[in-house]
Protein backbone atom coordinates (compact mmCIF):
# COMPACT_ATOMS: atom_id res chain seq x y z
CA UNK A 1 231.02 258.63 128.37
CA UNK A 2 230.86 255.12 126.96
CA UNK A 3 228.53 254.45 123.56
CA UNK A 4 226.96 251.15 123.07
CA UNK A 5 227.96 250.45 119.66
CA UNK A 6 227.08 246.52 119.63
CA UNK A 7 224.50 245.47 116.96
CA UNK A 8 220.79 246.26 117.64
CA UNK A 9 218.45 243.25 116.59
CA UNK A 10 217.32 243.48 112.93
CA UNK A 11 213.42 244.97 113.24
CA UNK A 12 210.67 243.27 110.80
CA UNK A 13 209.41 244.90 108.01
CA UNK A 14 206.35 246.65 108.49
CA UNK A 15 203.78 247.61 105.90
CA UNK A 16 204.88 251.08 106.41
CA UNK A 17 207.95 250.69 105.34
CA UNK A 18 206.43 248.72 102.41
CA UNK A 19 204.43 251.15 101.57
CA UNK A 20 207.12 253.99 102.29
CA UNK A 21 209.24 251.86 99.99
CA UNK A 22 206.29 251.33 96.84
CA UNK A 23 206.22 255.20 96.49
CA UNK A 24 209.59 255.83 96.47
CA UNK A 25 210.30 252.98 93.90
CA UNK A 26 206.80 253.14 92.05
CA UNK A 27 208.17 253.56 88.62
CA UNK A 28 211.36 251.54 89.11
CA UNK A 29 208.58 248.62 89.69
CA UNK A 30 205.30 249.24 87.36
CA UNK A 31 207.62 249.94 84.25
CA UNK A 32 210.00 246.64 83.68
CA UNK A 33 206.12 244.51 85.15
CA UNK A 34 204.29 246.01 82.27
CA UNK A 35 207.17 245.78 79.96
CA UNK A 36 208.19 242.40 80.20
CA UNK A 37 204.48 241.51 80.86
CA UNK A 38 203.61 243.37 77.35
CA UNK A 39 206.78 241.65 75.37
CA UNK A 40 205.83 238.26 75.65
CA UNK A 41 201.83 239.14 75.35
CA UNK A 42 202.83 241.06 72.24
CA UNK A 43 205.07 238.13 70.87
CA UNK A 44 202.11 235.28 71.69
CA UNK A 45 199.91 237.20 69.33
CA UNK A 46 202.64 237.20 66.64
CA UNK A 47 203.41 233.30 66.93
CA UNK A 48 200.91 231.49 64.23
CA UNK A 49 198.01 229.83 65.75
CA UNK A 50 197.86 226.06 65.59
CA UNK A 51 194.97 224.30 65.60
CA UNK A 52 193.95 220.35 67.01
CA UNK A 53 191.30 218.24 66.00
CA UNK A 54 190.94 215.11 67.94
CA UNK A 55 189.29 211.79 67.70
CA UNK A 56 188.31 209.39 70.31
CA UNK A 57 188.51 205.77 69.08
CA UNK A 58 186.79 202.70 70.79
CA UNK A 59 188.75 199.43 71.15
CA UNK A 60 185.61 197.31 71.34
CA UNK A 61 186.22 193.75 72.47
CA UNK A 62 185.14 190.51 70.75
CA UNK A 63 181.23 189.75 70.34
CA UNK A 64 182.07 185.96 71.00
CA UNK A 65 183.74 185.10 73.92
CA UNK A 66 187.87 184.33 73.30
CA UNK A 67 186.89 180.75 75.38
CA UNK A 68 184.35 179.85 73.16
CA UNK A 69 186.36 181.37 69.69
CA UNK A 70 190.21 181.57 70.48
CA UNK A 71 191.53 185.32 68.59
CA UNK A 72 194.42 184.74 65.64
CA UNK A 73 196.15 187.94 66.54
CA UNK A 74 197.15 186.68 69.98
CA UNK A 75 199.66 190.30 70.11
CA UNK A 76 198.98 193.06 72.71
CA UNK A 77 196.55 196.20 71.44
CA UNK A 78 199.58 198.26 72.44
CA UNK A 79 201.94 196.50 70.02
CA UNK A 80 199.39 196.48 67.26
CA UNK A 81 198.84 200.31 67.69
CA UNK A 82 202.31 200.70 67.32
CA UNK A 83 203.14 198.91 64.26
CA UNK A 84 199.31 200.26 63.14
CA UNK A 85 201.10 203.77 63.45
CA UNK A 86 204.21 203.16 62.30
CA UNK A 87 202.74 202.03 59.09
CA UNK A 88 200.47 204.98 58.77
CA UNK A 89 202.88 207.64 59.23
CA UNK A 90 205.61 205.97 56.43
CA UNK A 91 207.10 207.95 53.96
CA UNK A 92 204.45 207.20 51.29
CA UNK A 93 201.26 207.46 53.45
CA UNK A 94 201.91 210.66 54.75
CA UNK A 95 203.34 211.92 51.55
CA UNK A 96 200.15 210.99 49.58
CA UNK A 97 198.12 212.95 52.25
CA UNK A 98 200.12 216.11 51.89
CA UNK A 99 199.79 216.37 48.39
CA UNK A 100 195.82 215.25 48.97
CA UNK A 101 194.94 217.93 51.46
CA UNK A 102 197.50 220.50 50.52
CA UNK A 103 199.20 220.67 53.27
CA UNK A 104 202.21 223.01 54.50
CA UNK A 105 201.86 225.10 51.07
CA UNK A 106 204.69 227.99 52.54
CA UNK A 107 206.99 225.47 53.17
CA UNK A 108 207.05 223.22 49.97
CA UNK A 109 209.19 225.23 47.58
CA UNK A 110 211.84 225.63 50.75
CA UNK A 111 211.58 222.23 52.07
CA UNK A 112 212.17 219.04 50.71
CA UNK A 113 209.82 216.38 50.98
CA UNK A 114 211.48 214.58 53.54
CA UNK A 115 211.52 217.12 55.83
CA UNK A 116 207.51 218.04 55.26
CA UNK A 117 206.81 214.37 56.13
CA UNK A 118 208.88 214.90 59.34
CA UNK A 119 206.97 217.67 60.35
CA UNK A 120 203.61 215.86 59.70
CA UNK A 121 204.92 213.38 62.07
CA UNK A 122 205.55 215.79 64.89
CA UNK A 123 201.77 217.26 64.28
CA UNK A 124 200.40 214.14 64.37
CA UNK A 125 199.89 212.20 68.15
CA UNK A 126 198.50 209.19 69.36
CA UNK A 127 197.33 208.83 72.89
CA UNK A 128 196.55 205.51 74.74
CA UNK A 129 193.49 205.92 77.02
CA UNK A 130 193.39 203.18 79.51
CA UNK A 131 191.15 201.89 81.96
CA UNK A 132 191.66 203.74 85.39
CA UNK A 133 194.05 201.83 88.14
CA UNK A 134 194.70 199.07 85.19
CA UNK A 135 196.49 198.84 82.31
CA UNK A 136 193.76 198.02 80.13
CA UNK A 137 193.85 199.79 77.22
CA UNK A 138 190.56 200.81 76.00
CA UNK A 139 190.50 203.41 73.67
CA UNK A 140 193.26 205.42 71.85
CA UNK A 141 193.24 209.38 70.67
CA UNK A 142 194.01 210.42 67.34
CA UNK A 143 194.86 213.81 66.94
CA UNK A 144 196.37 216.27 64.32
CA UNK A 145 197.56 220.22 64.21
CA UNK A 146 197.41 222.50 61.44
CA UNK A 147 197.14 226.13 61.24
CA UNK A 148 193.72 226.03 59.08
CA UNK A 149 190.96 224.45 61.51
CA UNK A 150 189.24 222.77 58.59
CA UNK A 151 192.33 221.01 57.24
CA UNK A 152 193.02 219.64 61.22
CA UNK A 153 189.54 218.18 60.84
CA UNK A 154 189.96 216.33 57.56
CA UNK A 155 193.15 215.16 57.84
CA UNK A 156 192.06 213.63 61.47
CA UNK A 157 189.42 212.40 59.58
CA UNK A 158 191.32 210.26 57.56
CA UNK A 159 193.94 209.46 59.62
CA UNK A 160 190.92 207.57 61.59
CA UNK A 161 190.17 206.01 58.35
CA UNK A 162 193.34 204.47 57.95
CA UNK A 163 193.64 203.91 62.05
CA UNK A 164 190.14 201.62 61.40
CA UNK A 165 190.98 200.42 57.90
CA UNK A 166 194.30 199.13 58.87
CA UNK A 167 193.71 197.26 61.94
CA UNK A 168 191.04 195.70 59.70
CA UNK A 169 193.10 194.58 57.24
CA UNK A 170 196.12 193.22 59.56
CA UNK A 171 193.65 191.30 61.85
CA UNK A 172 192.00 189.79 58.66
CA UNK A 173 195.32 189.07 57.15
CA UNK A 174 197.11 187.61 59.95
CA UNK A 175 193.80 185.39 60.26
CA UNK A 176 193.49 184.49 56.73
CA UNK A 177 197.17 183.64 56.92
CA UNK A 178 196.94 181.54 59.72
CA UNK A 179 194.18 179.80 58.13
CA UNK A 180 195.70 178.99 55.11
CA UNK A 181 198.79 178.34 56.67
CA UNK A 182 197.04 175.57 59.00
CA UNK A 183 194.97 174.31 55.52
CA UNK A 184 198.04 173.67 54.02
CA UNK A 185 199.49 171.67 56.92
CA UNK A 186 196.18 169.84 57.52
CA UNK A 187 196.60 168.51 53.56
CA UNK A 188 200.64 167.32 54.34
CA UNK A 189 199.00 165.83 56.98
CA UNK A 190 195.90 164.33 55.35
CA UNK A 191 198.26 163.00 52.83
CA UNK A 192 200.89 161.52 55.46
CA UNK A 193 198.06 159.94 57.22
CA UNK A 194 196.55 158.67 53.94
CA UNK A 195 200.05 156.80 53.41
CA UNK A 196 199.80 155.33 57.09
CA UNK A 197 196.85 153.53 56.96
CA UNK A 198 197.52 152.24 53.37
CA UNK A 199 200.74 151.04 55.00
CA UNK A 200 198.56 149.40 58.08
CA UNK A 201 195.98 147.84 55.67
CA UNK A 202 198.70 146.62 53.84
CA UNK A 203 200.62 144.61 56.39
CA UNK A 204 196.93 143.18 57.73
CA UNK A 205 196.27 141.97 54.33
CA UNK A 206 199.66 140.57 53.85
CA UNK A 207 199.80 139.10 57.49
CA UNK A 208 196.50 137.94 57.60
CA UNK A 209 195.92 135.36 60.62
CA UNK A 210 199.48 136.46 62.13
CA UNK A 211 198.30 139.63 63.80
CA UNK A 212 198.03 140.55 67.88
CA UNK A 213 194.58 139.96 67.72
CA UNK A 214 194.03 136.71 66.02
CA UNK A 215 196.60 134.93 68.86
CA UNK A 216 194.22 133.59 70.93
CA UNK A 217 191.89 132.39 67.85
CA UNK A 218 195.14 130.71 66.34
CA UNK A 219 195.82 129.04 69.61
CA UNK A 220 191.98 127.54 69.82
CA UNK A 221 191.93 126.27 66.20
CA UNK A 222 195.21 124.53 66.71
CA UNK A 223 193.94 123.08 69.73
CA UNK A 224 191.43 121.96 67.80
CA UNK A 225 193.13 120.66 64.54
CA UNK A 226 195.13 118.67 67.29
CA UNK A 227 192.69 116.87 69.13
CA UNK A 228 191.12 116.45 65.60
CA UNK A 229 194.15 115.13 64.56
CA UNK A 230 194.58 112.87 67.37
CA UNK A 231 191.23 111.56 66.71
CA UNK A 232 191.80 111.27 62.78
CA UNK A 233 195.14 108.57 64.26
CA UNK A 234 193.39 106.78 66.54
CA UNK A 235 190.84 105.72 64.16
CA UNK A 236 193.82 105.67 61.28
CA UNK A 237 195.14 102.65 64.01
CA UNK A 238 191.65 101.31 64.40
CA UNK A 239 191.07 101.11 60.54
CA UNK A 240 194.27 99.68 60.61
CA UNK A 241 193.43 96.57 62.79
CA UNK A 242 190.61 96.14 60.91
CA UNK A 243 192.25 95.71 57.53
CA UNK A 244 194.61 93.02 59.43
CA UNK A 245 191.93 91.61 60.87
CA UNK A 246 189.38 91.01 57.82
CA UNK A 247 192.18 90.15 55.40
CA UNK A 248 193.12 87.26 57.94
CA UNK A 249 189.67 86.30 58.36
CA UNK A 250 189.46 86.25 54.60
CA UNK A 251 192.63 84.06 53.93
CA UNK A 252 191.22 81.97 56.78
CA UNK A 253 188.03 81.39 55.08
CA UNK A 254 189.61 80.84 51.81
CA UNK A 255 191.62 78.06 53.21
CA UNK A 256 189.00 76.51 55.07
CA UNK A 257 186.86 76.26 51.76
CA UNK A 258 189.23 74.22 50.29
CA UNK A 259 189.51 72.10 52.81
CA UNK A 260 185.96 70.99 53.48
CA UNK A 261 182.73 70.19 52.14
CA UNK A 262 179.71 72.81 51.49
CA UNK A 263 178.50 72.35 54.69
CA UNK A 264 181.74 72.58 56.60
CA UNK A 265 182.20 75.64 54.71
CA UNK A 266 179.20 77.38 56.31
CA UNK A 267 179.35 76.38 59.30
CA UNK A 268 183.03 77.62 59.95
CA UNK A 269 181.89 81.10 57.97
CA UNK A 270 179.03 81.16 60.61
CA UNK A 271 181.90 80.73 62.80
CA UNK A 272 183.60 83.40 61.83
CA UNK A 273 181.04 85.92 61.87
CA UNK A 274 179.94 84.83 65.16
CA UNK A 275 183.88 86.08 66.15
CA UNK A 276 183.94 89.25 64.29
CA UNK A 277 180.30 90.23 65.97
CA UNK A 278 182.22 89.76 69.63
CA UNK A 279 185.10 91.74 67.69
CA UNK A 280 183.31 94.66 67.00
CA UNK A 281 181.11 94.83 70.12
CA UNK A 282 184.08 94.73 72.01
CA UNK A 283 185.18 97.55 70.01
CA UNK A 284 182.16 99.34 69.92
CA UNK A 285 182.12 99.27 74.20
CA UNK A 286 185.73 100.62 74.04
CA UNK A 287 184.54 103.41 71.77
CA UNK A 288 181.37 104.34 73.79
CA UNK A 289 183.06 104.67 76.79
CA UNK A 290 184.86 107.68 75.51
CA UNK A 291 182.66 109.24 73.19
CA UNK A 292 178.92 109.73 72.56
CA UNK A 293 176.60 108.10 70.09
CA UNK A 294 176.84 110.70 67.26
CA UNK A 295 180.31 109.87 66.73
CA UNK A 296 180.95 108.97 63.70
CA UNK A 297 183.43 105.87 65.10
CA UNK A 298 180.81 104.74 66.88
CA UNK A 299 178.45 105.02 64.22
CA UNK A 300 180.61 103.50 61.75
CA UNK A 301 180.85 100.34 64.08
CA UNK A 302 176.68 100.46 64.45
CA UNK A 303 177.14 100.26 60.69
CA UNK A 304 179.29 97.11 60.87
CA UNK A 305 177.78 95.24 63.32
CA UNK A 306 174.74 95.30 61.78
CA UNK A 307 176.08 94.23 58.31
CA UNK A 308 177.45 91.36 59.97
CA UNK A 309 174.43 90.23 61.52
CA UNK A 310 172.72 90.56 57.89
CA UNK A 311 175.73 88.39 56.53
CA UNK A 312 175.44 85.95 59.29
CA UNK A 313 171.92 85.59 58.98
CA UNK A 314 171.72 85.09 55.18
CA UNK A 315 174.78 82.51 56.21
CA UNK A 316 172.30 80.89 58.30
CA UNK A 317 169.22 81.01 55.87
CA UNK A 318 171.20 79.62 53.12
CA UNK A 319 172.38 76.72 54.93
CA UNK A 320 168.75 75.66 55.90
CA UNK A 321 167.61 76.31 52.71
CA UNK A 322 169.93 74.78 50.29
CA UNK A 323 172.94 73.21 51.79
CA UNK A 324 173.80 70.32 49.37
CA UNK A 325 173.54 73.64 46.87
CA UNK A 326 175.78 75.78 48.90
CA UNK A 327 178.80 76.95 46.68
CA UNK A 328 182.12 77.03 47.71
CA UNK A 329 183.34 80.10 45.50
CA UNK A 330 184.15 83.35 46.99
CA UNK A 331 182.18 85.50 43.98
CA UNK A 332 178.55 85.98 44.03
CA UNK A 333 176.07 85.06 41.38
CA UNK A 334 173.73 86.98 40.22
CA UNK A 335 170.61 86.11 41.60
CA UNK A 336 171.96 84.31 44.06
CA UNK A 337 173.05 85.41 48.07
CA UNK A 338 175.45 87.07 48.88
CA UNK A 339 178.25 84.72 50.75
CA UNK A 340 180.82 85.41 53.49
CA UNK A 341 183.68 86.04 51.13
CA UNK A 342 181.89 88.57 48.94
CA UNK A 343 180.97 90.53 52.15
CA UNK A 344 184.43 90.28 53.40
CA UNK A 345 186.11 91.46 50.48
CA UNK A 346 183.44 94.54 50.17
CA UNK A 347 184.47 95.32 53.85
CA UNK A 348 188.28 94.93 53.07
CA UNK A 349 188.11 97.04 50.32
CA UNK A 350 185.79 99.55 52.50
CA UNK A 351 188.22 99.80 54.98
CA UNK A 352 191.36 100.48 52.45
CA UNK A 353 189.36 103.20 51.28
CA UNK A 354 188.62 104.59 54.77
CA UNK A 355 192.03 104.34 55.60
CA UNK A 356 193.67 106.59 52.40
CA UNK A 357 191.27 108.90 53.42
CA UNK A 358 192.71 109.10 57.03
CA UNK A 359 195.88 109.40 55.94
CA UNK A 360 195.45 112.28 53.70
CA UNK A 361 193.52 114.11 56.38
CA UNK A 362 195.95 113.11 58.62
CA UNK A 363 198.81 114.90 56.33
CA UNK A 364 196.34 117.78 55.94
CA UNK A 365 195.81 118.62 59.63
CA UNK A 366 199.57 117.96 59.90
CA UNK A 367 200.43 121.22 57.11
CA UNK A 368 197.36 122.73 58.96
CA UNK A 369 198.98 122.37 62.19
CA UNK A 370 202.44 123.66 61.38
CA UNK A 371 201.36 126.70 59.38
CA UNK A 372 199.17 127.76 62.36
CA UNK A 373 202.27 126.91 64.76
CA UNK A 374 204.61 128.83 62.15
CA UNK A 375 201.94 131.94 62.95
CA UNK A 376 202.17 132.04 66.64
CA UNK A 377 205.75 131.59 65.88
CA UNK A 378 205.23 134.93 64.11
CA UNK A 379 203.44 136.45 65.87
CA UNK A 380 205.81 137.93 68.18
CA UNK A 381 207.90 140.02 65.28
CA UNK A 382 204.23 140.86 63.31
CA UNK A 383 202.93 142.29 66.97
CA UNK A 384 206.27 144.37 67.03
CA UNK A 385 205.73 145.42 63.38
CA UNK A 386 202.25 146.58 63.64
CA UNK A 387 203.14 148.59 66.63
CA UNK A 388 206.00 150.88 64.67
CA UNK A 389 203.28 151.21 61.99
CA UNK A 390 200.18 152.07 64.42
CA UNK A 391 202.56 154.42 66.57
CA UNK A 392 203.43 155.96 63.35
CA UNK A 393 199.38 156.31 62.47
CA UNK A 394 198.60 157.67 65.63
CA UNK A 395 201.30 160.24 65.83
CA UNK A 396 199.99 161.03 62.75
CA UNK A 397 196.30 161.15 63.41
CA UNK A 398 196.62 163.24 66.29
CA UNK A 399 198.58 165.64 64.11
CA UNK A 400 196.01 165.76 61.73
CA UNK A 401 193.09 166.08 64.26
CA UNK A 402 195.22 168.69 66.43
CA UNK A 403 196.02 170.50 63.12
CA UNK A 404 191.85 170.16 61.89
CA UNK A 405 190.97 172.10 65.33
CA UNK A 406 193.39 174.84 65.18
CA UNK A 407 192.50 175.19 61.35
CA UNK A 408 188.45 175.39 62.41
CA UNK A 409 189.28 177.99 65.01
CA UNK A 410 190.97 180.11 62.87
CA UNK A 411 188.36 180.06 60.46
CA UNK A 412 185.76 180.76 62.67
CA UNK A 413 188.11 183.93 64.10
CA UNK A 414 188.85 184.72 60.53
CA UNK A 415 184.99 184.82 59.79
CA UNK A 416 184.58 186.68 63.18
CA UNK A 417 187.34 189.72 61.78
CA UNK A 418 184.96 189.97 58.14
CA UNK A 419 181.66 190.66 59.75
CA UNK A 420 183.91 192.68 62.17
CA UNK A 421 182.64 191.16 65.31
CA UNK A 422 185.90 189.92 67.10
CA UNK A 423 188.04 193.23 68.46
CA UNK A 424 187.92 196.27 65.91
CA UNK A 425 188.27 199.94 66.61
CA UNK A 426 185.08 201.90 66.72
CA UNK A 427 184.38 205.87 66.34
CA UNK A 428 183.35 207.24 69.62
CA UNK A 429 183.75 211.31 68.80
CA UNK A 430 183.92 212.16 65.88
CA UNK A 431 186.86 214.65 64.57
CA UNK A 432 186.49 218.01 66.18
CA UNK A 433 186.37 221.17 64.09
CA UNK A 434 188.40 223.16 66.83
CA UNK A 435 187.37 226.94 67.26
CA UNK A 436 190.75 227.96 69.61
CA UNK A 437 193.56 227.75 68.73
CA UNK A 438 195.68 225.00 71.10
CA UNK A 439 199.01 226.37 70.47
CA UNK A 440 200.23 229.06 71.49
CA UNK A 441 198.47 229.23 74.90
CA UNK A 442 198.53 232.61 75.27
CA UNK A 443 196.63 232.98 78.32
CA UNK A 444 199.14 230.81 79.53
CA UNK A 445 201.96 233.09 78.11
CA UNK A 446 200.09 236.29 79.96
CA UNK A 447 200.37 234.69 82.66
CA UNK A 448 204.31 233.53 82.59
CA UNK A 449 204.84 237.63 81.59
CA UNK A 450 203.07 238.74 84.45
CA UNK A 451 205.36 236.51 86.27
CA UNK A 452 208.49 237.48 84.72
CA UNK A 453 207.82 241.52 84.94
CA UNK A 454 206.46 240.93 88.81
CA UNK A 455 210.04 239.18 89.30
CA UNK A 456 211.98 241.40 87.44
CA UNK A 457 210.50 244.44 88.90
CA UNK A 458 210.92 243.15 92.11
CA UNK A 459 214.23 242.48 92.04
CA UNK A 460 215.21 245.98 89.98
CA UNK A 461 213.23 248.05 93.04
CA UNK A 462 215.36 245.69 96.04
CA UNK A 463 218.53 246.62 94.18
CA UNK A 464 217.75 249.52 94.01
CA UNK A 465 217.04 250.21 97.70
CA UNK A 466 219.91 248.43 98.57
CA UNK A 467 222.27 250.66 96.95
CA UNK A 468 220.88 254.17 97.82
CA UNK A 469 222.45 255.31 100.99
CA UNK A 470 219.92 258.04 101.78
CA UNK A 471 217.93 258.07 104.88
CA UNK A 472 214.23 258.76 104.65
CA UNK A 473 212.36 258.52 108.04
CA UNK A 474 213.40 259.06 111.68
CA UNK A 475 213.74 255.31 112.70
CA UNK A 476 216.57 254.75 109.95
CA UNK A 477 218.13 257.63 111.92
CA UNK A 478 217.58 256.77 115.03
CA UNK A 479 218.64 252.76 114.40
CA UNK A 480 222.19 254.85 112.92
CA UNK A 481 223.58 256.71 115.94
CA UNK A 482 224.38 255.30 119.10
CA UNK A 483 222.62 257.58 121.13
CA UNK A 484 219.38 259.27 121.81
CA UNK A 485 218.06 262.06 119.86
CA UNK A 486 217.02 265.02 122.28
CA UNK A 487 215.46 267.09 120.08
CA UNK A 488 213.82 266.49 116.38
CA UNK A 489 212.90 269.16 113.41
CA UNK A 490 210.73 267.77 111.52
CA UNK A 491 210.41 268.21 107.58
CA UNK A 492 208.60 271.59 106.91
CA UNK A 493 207.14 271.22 103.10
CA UNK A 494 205.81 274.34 101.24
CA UNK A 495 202.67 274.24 99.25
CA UNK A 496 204.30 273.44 96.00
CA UNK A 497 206.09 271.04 97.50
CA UNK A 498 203.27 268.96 98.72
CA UNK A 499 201.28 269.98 95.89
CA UNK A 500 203.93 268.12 93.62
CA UNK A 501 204.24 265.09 95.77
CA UNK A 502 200.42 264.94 95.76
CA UNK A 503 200.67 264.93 91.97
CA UNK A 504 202.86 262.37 91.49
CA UNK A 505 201.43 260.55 94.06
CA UNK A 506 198.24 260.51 91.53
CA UNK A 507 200.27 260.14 88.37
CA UNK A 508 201.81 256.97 89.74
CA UNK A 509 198.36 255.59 91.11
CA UNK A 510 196.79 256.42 87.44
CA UNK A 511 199.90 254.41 86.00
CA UNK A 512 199.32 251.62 88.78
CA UNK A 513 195.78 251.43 87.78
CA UNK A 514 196.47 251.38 83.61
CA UNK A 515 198.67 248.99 84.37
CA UNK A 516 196.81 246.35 86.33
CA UNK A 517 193.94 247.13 83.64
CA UNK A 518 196.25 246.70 80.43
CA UNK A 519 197.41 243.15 81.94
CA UNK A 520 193.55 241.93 82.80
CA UNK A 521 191.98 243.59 79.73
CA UNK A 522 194.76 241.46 77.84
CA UNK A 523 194.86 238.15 79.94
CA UNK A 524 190.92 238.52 79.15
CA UNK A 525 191.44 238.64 75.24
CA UNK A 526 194.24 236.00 75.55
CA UNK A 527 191.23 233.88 77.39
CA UNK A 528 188.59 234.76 74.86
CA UNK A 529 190.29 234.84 71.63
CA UNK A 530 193.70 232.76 72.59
């Protein structure tokens, strides 16, 4: 007879069998749950209570808008927290609020005072709250832990203080700073631009009439002193020509007196005059034609024609009048007319004068000429000159103006920071006075227990089935041998048999039950009171 001894397929297990398995292993199950459960319950109780008190602080933003007053402190709010803190929690600070509030009294005879300020540090945390889905930062936590609730409120309390108080100060001082800083640039540069434009006014002053701006007035008044000048020679030559002319006429008449008689004399004079009138008008047409009546040539030759018309006509009078009288000397008499030689020396002498006059304005407009051609001679180096100096200014002045409108802006964000108007920190909740402890959590701790024993009890009842080699129903028999049973006898138990399995059966379902309420009575308390 052959046996089929190959492997039967593995069955599930059933909640039979579970339940089969939970009363066999009851105690081997409730005992390490509630034990290791009941440890670390017992040892959250024993670990000191630690209690926080928070603060939420406001980062308001600037009352003025930054477009319309530009911030100082251009740093992030991150940064600034961080150097904020770092400040707050130095040696000293911290140090001086131990000894204030009293802190850590246990510890200060076994620690040193180093190591108290390092554990201050560890109690106290800062927390950045930012704007959701940004990284805005809008408001910052403040928190401390101490075992006294009280103390976790005060010292919050005034590590808020300080949190407000010092941002305060290091936005005021980093403004006043700049300020100053800018005010005392602004006066090197009020002073360098001082020295500039004394420089600038100096060189005008010196190079008055030589400057850029004066070429094209330079150029007309030498245009003018030329054609003045030119003028001034042509009637220098004309002046001329008349003193040749009336000291010939002169000599003429002189020698023509001598040689005849009174009335000789007159008649050539009347002659003569006759020849200097067609002189002159001849002159005067050539004048006319190339300037106007207001001239003073022209008017000078007006003059002269008409004194020689007078002197011809008291030529003419005298001869009619008196000729067997008429003298032949070339002085006048008192009381007597004037005669041709008298008149002509008058005009000779006249005309000598004009002429030393025309000369020396002649030389004049000739030094006039040449200092206004050694300007726009000039010109050229002075226009390079004054540029250096006015690039030099206007570097300068836009220094100082750039400088003046930073220095303005940062007193206007400086006055901003005093009245507290540009970004400060703001209370939002005040420090908590906490009434549960944060640390330990022992609900928490219940719970990780309960864990652990359920695990460990767990794993203590499967090891425990696994080794025990005992069969305890008919289907572990039956999946044994390698046949089929025929017949079966089942167990036959006598009353105190089942009476005892009914009482344990009890006991363990009483234990089951004081269990499951020892762990919920205490998870409750660790809720409540934790």
């Amino acid at each position: 007879m052959s046996y089929d001894l190959e492997d039967k397929p593995e069955q599930s297990f059933t909640f039979e069998q579970a339940k089969e398995l939970v009363r066999r292993r009851l105690w081997l199950f409730l005992v390490p749950l509630f034990a290791v459960w009941f440890v670390v319950w017992s040892a959250s109780w024993v670990l000191p209570s630690m209690y926080r008190s928070s603060t939420l602080i406001l980062v308001e933003r600037p009352t003025v808008a930054p477009s319309i007053v530009a911030p100082t402190v251009t740093d992030s709010l991150q940064d600034r927290l961080q150097s904020i803190s770092q400040q707050i929690q130095s040696r000293t600070r911290l140090a001086y609020i131990i000894e204030s509030q009293n802190l850590y009294p246990q510890d200060r005879a076994k620690k040193s005072a180093d190591e108290l300020v390092e554990r201050m540090r560890k109690d106290i945390e800062v927390e950045l709250v930012r704007t959701p889905g940004t990284e805005q930062l809008n408001a910052f936590n403040v928190s401390f832990s101490s075992r006294d609730p009280r103390v976790a409120q005060q010292v919050t309390s005034e590590l808020t203080n300080l949190f407000i108080t010092e941002n305060l100060e290091l936005t005021t001082k980093r403004s006043t700073d700049t300020t100053d800083f800018l005010e005392s640039q602004l006066d090197e540069a009020r002073k360098s631009l001082s020295e500039q434009e004394e420089k600038v006014r100096q060189f005008k002053d010196q190079h008055l009439g030589e400057l850029p701006g004066q070429l094209q007035s330079n150029l007309q008044i030498l245009s003018g002193l030329q054609n003045q000048l030119g003028e001034e020679q042509g009637s220098l030559n004309r002046a001329k020509q008349q003193n040749v002319y009336l000291e010939s006429l002169l000599s003429q008449y002189r020698m023509q007196a001598k040689s005849y008689g009174a009335g000789d004399k007159d008649s050539a004079g009347i002659q003569d005059y006759d020849k200097e009138l067609d002189r002159l008008r001849a002159q005067l047409a050539d004048v006319s034609s190339h300037y106007t009546d207001r001239h003073p040539d022209v008017r000078k030759l007006k003059e002269q024609i008409a004194r020689t018309e007078k002197m011809k006509a008291q030529a003419e009078a005298s001869l009619k009048n008196n000729p067997a009288t008429a003298s032949s000397d070339v002085t006048s008499v008192p009381g007597q007319p004037i005669t041709p030689a008298v008149e002509l020396e008058s005009q000779l002498k006249v005309n000598r004068i004009e002429i030393a006059n025309r000369e020396r304005t002649i030389q004049d407009l000739r030094a006039q000429i040449g200092e206004y051609q050694g300007r726009l001679n000039r010109e050229p180096v002075r226009e390079q000159q004054l540029t250096d100096l006015t690039r030099n200014y206007e570097q300068t002045k836009a220094n100082y103006d750039s400088l003046l409108q930073k220095k303005n802006a940062s007193q206007l964000a400086t006055n901003l920071d005093l009245r507290q108007q540009g970004e400060h920190f703001r209370v939002l909740d005040p420090p908590s006075l906490p009434t549960k402890p944060y640390s330990p959590n022992r609900l928490k701790l219940s719970g990780i227990g309960l864990f652990a024993g359920l695990v460990l009890g767990a794993l203590i009842t499967g090891g425990a089935e696994l080794l025990d080699d005992r069969l305890y129903n008919e289907k572990q028999f039956k999946d044994l041998l390698p046949v089929g049973i025929i017949a079966e006898i089942p167990t036959v138990a006598t009353l105190e048999e089942q009476a005892e399995q009914k009482k344990g059966l009890l006991i363990g379902r009483v234990a089951a039950a004081m269990v499951v309420m020892f762990i919920v009575v205490g998870s409750a308390i660790s809720y409540l009171h934790g």
